[in-house]
Protein backbone atom coordinates (compact mmCIF):
# COMPACT_ATOMS: atom_id res chain seq x y z
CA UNK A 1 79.08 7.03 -37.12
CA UNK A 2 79.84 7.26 -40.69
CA UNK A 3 82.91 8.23 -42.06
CA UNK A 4 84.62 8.79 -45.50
CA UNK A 5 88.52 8.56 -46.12
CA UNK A 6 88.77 10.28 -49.40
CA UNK A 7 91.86 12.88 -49.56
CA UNK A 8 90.46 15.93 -50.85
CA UNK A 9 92.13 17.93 -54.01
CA UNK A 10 94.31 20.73 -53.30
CA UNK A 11 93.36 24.58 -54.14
CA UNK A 12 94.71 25.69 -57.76
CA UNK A 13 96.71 28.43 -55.44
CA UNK A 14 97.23 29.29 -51.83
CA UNK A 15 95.40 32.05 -50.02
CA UNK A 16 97.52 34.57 -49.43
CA UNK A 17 96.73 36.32 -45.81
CA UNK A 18 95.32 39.84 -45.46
CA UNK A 19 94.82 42.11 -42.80
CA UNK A 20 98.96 42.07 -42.18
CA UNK A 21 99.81 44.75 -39.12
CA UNK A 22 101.91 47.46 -40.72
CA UNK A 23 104.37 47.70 -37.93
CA UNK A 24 105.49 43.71 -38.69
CA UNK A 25 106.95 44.50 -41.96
CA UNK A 26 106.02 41.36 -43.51
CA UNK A 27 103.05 38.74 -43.74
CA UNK A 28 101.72 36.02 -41.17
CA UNK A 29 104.01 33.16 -41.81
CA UNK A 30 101.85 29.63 -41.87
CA UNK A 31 104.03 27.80 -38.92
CA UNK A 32 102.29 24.14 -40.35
CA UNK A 33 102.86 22.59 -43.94
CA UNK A 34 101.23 24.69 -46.91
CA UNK A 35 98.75 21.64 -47.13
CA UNK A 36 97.56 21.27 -43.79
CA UNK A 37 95.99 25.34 -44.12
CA UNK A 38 95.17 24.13 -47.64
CA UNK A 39 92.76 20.99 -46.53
CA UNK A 40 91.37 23.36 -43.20
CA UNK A 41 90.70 26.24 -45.73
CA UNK A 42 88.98 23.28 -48.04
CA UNK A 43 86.90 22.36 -45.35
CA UNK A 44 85.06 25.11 -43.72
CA UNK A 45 84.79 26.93 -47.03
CA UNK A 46 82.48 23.67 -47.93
CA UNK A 47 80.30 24.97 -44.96
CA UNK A 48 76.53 26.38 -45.86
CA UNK A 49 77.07 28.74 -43.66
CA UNK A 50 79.82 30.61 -41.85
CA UNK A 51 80.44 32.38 -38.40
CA UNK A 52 82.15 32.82 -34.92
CA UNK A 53 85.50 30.94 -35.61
CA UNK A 54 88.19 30.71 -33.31
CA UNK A 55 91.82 29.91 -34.31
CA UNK A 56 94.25 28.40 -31.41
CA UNK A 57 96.92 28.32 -31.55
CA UNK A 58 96.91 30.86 -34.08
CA UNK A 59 100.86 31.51 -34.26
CA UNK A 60 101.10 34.60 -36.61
CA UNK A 61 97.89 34.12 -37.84
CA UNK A 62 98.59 32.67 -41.76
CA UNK A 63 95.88 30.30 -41.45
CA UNK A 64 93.10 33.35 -39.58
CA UNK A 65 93.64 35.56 -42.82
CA UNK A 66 92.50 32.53 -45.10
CA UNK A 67 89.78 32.19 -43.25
CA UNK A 68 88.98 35.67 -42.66
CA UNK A 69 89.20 35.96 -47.13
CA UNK A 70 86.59 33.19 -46.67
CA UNK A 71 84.11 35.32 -45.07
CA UNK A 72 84.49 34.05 -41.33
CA UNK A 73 84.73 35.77 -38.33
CA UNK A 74 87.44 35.07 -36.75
CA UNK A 75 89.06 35.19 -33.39
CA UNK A 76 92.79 34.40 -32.31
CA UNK A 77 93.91 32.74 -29.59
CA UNK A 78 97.68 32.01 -28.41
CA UNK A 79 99.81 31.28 -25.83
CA UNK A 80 102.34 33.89 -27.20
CA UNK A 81 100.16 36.43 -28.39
CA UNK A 82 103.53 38.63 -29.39
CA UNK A 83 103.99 36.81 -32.47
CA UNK A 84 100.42 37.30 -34.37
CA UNK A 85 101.25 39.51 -37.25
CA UNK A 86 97.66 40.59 -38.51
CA UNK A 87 95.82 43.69 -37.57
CA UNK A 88 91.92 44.56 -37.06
CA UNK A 89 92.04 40.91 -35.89
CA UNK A 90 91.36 40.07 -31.62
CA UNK A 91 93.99 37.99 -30.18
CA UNK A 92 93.90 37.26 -26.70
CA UNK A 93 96.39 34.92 -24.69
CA UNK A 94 95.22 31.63 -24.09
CA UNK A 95 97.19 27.80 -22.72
CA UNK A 96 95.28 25.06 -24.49
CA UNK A 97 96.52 22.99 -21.18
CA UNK A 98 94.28 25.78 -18.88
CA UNK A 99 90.84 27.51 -19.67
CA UNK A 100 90.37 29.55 -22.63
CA UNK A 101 89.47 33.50 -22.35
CA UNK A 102 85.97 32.77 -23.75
CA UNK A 103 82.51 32.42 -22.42
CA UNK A 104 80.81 28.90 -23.02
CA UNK A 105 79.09 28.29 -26.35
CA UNK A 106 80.81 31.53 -27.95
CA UNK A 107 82.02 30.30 -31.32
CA UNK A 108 80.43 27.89 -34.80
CA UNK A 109 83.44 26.66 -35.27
CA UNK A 110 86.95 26.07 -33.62
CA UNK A 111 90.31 25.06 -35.49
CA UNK A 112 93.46 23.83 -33.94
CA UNK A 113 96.29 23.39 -36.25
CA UNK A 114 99.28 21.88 -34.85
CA UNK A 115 98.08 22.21 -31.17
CA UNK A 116 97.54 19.20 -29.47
CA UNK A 117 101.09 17.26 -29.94
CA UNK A 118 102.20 21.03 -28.27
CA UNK A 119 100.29 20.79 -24.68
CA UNK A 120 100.92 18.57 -21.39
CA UNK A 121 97.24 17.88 -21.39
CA UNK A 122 94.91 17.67 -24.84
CA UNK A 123 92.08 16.14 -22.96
CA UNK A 124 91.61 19.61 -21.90
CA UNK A 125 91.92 21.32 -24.64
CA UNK A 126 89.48 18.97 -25.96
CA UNK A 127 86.96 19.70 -22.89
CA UNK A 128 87.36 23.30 -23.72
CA UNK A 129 86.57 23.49 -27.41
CA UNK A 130 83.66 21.30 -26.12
CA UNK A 131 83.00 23.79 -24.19
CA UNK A 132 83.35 26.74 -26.36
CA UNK A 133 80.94 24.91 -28.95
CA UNK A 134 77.51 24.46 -28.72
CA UNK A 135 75.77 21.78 -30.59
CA UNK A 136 76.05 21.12 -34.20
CA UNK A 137 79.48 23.59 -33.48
CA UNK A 138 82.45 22.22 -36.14
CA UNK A 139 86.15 21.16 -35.32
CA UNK A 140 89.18 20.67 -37.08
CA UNK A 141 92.46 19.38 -35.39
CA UNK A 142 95.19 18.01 -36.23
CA UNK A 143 97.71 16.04 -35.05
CA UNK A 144 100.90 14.21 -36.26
CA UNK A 145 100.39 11.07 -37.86
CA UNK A 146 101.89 8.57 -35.93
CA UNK A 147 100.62 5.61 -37.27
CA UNK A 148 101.20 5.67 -41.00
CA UNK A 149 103.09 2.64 -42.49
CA UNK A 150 106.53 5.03 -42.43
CA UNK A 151 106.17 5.96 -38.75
CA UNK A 152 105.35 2.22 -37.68
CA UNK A 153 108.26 1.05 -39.09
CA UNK A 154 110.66 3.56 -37.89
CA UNK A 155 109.17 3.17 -34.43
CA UNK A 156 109.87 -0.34 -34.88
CA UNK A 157 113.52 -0.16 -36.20
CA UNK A 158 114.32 3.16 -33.69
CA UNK A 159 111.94 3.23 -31.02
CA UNK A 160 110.82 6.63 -32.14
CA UNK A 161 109.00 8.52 -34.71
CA UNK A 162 109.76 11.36 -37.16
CA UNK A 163 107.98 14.04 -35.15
CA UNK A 164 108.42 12.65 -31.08
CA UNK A 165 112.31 12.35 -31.58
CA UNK A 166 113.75 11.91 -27.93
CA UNK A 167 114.19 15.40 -26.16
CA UNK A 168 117.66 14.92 -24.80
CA UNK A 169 119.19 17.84 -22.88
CA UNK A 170 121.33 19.12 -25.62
CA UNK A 171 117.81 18.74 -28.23
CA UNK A 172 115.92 21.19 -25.57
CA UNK A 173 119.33 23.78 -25.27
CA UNK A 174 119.00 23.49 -29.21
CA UNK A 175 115.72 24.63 -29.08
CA UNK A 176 115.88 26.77 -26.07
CA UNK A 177 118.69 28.53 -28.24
CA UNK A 178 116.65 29.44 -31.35
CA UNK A 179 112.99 30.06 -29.52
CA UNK A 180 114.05 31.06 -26.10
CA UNK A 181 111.13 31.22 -23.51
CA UNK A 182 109.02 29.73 -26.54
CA UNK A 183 109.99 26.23 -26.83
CA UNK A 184 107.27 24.83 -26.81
CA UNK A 185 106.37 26.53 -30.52
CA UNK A 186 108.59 23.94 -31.78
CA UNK A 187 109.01 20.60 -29.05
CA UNK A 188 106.82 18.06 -29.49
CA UNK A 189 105.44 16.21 -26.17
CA UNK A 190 102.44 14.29 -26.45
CA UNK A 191 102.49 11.76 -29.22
CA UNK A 192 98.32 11.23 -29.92
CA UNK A 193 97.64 8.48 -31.78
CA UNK A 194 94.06 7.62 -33.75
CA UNK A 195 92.89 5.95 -31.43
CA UNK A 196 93.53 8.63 -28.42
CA UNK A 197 92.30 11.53 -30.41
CA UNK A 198 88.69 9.76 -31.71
CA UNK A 199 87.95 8.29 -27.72
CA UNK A 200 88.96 12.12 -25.99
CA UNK A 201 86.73 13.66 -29.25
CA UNK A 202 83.73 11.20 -28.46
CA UNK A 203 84.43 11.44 -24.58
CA UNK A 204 83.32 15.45 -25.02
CA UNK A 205 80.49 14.86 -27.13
CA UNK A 206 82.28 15.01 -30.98
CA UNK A 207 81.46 12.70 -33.54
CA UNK A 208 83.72 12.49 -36.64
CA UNK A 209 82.87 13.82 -39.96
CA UNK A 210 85.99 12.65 -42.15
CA UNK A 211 88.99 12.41 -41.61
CA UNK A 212 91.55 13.86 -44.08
CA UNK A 213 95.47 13.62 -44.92
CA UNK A 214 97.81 16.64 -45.55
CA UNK A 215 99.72 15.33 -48.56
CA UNK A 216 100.57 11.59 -49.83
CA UNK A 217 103.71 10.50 -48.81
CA UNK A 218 106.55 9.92 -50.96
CA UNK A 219 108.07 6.55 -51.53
CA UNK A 220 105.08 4.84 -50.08
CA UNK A 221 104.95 1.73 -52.86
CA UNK A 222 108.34 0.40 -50.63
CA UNK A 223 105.79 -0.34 -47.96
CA UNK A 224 103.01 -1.89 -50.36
CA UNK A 225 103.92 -5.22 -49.49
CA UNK A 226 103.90 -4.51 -45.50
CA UNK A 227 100.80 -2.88 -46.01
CA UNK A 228 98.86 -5.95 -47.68
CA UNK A 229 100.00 -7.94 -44.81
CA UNK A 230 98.64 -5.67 -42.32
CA UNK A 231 95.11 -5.17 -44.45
CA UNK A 232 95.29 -9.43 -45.06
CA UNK A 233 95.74 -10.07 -41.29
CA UNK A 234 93.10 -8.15 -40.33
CA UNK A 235 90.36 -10.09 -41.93
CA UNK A 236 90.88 -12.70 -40.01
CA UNK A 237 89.82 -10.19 -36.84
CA UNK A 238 85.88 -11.07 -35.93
CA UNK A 239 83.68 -8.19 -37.60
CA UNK A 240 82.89 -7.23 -33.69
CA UNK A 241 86.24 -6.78 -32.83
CA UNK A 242 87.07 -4.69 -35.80
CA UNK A 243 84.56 -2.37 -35.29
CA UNK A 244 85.20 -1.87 -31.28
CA UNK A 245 88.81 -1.72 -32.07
CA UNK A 246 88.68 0.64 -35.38
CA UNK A 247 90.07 -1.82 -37.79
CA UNK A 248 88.46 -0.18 -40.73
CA UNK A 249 89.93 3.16 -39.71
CA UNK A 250 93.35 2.34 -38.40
CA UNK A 251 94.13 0.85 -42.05
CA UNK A 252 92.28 3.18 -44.12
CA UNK A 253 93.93 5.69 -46.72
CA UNK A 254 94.05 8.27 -44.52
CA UNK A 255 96.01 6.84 -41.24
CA UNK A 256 98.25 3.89 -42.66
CA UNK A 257 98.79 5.57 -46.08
CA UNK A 258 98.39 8.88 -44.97
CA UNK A 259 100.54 11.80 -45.16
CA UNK A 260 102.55 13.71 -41.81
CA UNK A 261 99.42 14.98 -40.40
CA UNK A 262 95.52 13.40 -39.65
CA UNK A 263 93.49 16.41 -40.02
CA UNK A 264 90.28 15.33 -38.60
CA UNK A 265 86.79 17.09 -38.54
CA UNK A 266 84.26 16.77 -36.16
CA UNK A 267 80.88 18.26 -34.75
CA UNK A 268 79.49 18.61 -31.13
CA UNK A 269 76.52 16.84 -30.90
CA UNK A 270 73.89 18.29 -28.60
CA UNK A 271 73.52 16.61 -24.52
CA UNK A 272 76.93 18.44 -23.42
């Protein structure tokens, strides 16, 4: 497998989104960081070719109309299909944890933005865009970053990370008081590391492109020295163990200098 850990430029300008539903009264509001659609957008619009392209969890749908201005065709998918705000579009209800309204093999290319950390179970959401892909089919997730230098150390020092804070009673009545029946549009349950996310993707038959970072983080030269140590350590690891256990990876750019979110692009390679 080869893969690159370069972190792409950002557009000169966002997309703005089309296609809003008059009825809404305003524009799909992007429910991830400005970046995240940014690097996505980036991505596929690097593609030789477009087609069949299903968003889920779409939200309002800020990230479909970008891709929709890129010349996709694209297809919504949400487990609250209430709050997509764009018209002339399909959106059809859909649990990433359960089976997805589509027949098999139906779409080129799948992206789930802020998903994953969402569900009960991302292995299946994983067999399903496996499932939804045929071979040589594209995929772009993304997940928190757990494992950058910031989040190790506050795991260290609190036992939790910025973005799987403990979900105490009076956290979930917070939430439950702002969203209502739709908490889980904002509570995060499944922390997926790495290391989870490239096994499940390979499990289903993905291989990984690139992997890509939202933003840089700021204040990251307080952790330089912590970071040598970690890089200076691991050369001491037997080549064979560093490539079964991801060494070159799990200290690249990206992941232990990377930015909130992995963003991580794959393809389904043909046997599945």
């Amino acid at each position: 497998m080869e893969e690159s850990f370069e972190t792409p430029e950002r557009d000169a300008a966002p997309v703005q989104g089309i296609g809003t539903a008059a009825e809404t009264g305003r524009e799909a509001m992007a429910l991830a960081h400005e970046a995240i659609h940014e690097t996505v957008a980036r991505v596929l619009g690097a593609q030789a070719k477009r087609g069949l392209l299903l968003d889920v969890p779409t939200g309002e749908g800020a990230l479909a109309a970008r891709l929709l201005r890129a010349n996709f065709d694209v297809h919504c998918c949400d487990l609250y299909p209430e709050i997509f705000r764009l018209s002339k579009v399909e959106i059809k209800s859909g649990d990433l944890s359960g089976t997805l309204p589509y027949t098999d093999e139906s779409f080129d290319f799948i992206t789930c933005v802020e998903g994953l950390e969402h569900i009960e179970n991302p292995h299946q959401a994983i067999r399903e865009f496996s499932r939804l892909l045929g071979a040589g089919g594209q995929l772009i997730v993304t997940v928190p970053n757990i494992l950058n230098i910031e989040e190790r150390v506050k795991w260290l020092l609190h036992g939790y990370t910025s973005h799987f804070k403990p979900l105490s009673r009076e956290a979930v009545a917070c939430v439950r008081r702002q969203l209502g029946a739709m908490e889980e549009v904002a509570l995060h349950i499944n922390p997926i590391s790495y290391a989870e996310l490239r096994y499940t993707l390979e499990k289903y038959n993905f291989r990984i492109e690139r992997l890509y970072r939202d933003k840089p983080k700021r204040h990251l030269w307080l952790y330089w020295p912590l970071v040598a140590a970690i890089r200076l350590l691991a050369r001491f690891t037997p080549a064979h163990k560093q490539r079964e256990r991801w060494t070159r990876e799990l200290q690249s750019d990206e992941i232990l200098l990377g930015g909130n979110t992995l963003i991580v692009h794959a393809v389904k390679q043909p046997g599945i």
